[in-house]
N, C-alpha and C. Protein backbone atom coordinates (compact mmCIF):
# COMPACT_ATOMS: atom_id res chain seq x y z
N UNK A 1 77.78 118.72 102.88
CA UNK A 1 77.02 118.43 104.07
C UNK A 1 75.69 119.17 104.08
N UNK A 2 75.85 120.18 103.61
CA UNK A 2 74.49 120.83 103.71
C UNK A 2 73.18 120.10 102.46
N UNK A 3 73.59 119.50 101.79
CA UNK A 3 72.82 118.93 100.74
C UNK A 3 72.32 117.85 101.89
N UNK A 4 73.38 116.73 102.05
CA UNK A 4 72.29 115.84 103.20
C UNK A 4 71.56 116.70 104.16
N UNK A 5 72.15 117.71 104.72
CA UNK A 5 71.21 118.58 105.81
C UNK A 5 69.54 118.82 104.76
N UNK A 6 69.62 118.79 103.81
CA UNK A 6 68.51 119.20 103.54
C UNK A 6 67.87 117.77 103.06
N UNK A 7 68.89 117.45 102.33
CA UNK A 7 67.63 115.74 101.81
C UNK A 7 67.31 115.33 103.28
N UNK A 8 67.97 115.31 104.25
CA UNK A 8 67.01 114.27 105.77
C UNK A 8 66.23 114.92 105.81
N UNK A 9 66.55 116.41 106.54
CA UNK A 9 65.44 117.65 106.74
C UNK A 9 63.83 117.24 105.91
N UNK A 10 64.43 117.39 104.46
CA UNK A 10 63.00 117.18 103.46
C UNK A 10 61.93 115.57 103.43
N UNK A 11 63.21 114.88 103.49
CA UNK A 11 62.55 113.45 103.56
C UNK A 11 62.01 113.33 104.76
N UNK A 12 62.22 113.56 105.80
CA UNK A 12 61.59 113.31 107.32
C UNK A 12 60.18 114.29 107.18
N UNK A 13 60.48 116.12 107.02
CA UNK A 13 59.10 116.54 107.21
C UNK A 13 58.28 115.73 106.15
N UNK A 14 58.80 115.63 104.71
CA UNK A 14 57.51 114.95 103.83
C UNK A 14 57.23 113.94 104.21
N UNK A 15 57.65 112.72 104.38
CA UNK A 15 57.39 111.46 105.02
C UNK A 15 56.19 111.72 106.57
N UNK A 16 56.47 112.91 107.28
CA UNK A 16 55.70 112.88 108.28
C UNK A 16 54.55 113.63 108.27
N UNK A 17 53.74 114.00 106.56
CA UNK A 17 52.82 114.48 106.09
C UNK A 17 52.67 115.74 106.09
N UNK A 18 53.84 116.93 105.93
CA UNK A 18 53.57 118.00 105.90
C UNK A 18 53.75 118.66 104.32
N UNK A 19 52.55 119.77 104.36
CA UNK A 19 52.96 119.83 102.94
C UNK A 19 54.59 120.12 102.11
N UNK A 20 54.45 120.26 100.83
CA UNK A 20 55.57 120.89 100.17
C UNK A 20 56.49 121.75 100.63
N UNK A 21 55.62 123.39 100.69
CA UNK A 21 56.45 124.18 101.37
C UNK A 21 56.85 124.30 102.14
N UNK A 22 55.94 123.29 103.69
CA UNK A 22 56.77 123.28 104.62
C UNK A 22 57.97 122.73 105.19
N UNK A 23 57.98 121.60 103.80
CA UNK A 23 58.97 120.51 104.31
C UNK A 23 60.51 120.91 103.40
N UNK A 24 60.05 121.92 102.38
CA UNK A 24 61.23 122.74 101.49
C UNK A 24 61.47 123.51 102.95
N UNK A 25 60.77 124.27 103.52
CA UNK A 25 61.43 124.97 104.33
C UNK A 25 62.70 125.01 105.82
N UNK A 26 61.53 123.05 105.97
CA UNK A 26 62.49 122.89 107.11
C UNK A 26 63.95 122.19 106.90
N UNK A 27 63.72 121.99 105.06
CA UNK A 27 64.64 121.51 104.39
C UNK A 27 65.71 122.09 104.48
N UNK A 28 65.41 123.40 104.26
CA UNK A 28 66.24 124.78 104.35
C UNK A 28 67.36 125.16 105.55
N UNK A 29 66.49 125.00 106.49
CA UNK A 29 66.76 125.20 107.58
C UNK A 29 67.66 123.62 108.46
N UNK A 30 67.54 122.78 107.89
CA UNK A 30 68.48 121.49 107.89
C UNK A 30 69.75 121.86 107.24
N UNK A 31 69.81 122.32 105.69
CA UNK A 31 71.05 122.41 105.19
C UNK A 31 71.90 123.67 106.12
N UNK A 32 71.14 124.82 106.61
CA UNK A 32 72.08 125.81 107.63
C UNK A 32 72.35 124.78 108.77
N UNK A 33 71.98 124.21 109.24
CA UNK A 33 72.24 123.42 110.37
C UNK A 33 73.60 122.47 109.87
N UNK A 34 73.09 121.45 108.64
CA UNK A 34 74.12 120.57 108.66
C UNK A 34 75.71 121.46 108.19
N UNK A 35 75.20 122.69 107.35
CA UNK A 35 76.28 123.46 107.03
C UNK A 35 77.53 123.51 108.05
N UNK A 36 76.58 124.52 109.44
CA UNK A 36 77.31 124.64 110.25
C UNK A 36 78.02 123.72 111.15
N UNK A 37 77.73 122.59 111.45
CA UNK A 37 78.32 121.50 111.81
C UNK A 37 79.64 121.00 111.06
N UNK A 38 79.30 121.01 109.90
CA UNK A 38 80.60 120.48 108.50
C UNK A 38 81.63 121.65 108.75
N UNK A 39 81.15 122.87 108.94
CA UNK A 39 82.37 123.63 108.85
C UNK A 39 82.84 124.00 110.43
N UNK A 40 81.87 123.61 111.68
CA UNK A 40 82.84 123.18 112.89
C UNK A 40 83.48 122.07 112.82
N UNK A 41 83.78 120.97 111.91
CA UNK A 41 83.94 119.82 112.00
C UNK A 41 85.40 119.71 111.41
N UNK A 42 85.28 120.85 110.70
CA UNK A 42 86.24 121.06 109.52
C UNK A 42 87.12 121.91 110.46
N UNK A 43 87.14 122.65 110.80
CA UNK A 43 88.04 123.17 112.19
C UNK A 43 88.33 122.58 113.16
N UNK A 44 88.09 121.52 113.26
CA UNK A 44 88.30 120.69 114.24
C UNK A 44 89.40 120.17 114.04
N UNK A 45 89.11 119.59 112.43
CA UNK A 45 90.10 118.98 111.83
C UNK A 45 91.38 119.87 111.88
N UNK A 46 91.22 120.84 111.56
CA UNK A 46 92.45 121.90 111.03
C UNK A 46 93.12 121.97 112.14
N UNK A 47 92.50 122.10 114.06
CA UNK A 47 93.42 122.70 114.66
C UNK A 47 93.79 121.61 115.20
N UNK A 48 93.14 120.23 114.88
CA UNK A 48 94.02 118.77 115.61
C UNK A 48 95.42 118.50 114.50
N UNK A 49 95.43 118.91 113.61
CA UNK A 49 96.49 118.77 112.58
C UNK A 49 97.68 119.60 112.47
N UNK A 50 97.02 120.89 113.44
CA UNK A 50 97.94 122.00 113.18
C UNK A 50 98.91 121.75 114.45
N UNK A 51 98.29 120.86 115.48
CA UNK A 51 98.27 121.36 117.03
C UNK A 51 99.12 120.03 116.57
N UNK A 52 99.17 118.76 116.32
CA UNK A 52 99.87 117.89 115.85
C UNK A 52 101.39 117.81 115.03
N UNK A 53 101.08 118.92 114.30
CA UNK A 53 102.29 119.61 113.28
C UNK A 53 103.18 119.95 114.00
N UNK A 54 102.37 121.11 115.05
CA UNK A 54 103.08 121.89 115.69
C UNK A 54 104.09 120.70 116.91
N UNK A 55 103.74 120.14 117.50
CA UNK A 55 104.22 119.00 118.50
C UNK A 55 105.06 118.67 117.90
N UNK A 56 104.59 118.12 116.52
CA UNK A 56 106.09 116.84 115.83
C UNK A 56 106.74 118.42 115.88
N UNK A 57 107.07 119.08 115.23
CA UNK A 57 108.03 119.60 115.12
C UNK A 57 108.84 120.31 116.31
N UNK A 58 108.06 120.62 117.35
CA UNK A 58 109.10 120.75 118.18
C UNK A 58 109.66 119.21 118.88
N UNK A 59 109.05 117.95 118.87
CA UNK A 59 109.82 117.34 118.82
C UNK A 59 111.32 117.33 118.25
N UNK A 60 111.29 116.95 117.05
CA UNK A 60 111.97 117.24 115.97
C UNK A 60 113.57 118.47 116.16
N UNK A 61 112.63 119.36 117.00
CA UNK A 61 113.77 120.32 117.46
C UNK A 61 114.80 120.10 119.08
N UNK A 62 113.73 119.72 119.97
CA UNK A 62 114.17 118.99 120.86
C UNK A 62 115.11 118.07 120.67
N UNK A 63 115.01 116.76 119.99
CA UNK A 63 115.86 116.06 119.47
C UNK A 63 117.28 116.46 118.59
N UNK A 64 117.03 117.56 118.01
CA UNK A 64 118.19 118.02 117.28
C UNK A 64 119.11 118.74 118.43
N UNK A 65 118.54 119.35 119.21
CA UNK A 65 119.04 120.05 120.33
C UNK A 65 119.92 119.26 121.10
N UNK A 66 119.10 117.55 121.27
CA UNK A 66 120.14 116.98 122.20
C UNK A 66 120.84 116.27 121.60
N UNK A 67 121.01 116.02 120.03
CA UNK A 67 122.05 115.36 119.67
C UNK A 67 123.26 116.68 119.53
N UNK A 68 123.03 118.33 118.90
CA UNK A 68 124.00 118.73 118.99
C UNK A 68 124.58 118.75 120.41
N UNK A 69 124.32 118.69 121.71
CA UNK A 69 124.54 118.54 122.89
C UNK A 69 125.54 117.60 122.59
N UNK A 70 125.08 116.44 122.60
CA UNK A 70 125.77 115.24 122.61
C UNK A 70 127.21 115.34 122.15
N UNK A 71 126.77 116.19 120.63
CA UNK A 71 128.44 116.13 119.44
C UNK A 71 129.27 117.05 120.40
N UNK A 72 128.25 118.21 121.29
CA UNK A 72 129.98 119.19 121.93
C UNK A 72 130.38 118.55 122.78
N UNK A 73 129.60 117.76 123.53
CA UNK A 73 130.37 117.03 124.89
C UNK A 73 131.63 115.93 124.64
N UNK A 74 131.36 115.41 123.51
CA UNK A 74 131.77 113.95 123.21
C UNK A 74 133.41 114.53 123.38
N UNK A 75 133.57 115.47 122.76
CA UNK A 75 135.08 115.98 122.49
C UNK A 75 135.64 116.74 124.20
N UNK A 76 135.00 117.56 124.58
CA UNK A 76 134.80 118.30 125.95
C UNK A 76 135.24 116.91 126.90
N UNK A 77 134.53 116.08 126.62
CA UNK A 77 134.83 114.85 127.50
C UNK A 77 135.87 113.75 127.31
N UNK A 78 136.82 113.83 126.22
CA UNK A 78 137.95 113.50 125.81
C UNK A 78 138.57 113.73 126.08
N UNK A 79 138.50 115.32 126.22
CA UNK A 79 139.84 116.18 127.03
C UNK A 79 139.99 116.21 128.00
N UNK A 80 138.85 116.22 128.81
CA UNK A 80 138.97 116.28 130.24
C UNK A 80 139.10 114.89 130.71
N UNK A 81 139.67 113.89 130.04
CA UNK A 81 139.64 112.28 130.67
C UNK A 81 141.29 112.34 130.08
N UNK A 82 141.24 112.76 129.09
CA UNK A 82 142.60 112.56 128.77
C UNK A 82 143.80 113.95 129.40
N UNK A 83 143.27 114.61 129.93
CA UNK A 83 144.08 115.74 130.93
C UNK A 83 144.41 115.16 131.92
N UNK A 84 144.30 114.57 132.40
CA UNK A 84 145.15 114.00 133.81
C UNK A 84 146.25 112.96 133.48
N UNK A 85 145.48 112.15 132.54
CA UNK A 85 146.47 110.63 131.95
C UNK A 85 147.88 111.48 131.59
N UNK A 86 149.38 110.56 131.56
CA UNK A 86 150.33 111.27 131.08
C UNK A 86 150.18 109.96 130.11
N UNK A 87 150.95 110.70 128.97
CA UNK A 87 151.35 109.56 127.58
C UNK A 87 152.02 108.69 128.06
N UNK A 88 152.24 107.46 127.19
CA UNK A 88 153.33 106.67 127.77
C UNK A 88 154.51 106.88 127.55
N UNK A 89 156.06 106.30 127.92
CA UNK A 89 156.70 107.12 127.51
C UNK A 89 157.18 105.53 126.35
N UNK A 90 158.40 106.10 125.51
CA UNK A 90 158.45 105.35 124.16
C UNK A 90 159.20 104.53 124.90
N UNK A 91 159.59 103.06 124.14
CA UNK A 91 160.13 102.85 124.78
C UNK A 91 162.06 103.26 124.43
N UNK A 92 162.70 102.72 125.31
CA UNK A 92 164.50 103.01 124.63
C UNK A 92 164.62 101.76 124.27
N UNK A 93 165.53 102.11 123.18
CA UNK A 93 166.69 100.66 122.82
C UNK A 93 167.82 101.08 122.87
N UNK A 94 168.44 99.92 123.57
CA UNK A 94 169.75 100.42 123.34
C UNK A 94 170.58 99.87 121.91
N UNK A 95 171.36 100.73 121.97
CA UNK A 95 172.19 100.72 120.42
C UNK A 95 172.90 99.41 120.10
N UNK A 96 172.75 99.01 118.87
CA UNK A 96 173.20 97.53 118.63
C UNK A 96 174.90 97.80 119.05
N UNK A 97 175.66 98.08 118.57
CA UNK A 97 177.31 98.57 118.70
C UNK A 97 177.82 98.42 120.03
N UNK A 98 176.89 98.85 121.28
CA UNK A 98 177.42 99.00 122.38
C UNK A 98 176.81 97.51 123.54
N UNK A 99 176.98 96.67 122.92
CA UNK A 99 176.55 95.41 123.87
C UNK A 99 177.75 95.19 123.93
């Protein structure tokens, strides 16, 4: 980035008739400019990616959280549905011999 900071910088002052050195200079002073922009730009990037990372993954944890939820209840809630019910009872036969 700082290379275009300086080719616009240079092409604009020379194009707008100033000499050599002045237009190397403001050339100069384009590439610190475009520098600093590229490397706020570049942090920009880093903390929308990081700040993104960071989200999915607590997603990611959230979700794990409520499926183990899910697996203790499932059983917790078996028992307590099946605690009141009584079994059935078997049934009897009576013995072939005694009809």
């Amino acid at each position: 980035s700082a290379l275009l900071g300086f080719a616009i910088a240079f092409l604009v002052a020379s194009r707008a008739g100033m000499p050599m050195v002045d237009a190397a200079i403001r050339g100069l002073i384009g590439a610190v400019i475009f520098s600093v922009v590229g490397w706020w730009c570049g942090l920009l990037v880093i903390q929308a990616l990081m700040r993104s990372a960071v989200h999915l993954r607590t997603v990611r944890a959230e979700e794990r959280d409520r499926r183990a939820r899910e697996v203790e209840a499932e059983p917790a809630a078996a028992a307590t549905s099946s605690a009141g019910v009584e079994a059935p009872a078997a049934p009897t036969v009576a013995p072939e011999g005694d009809a």
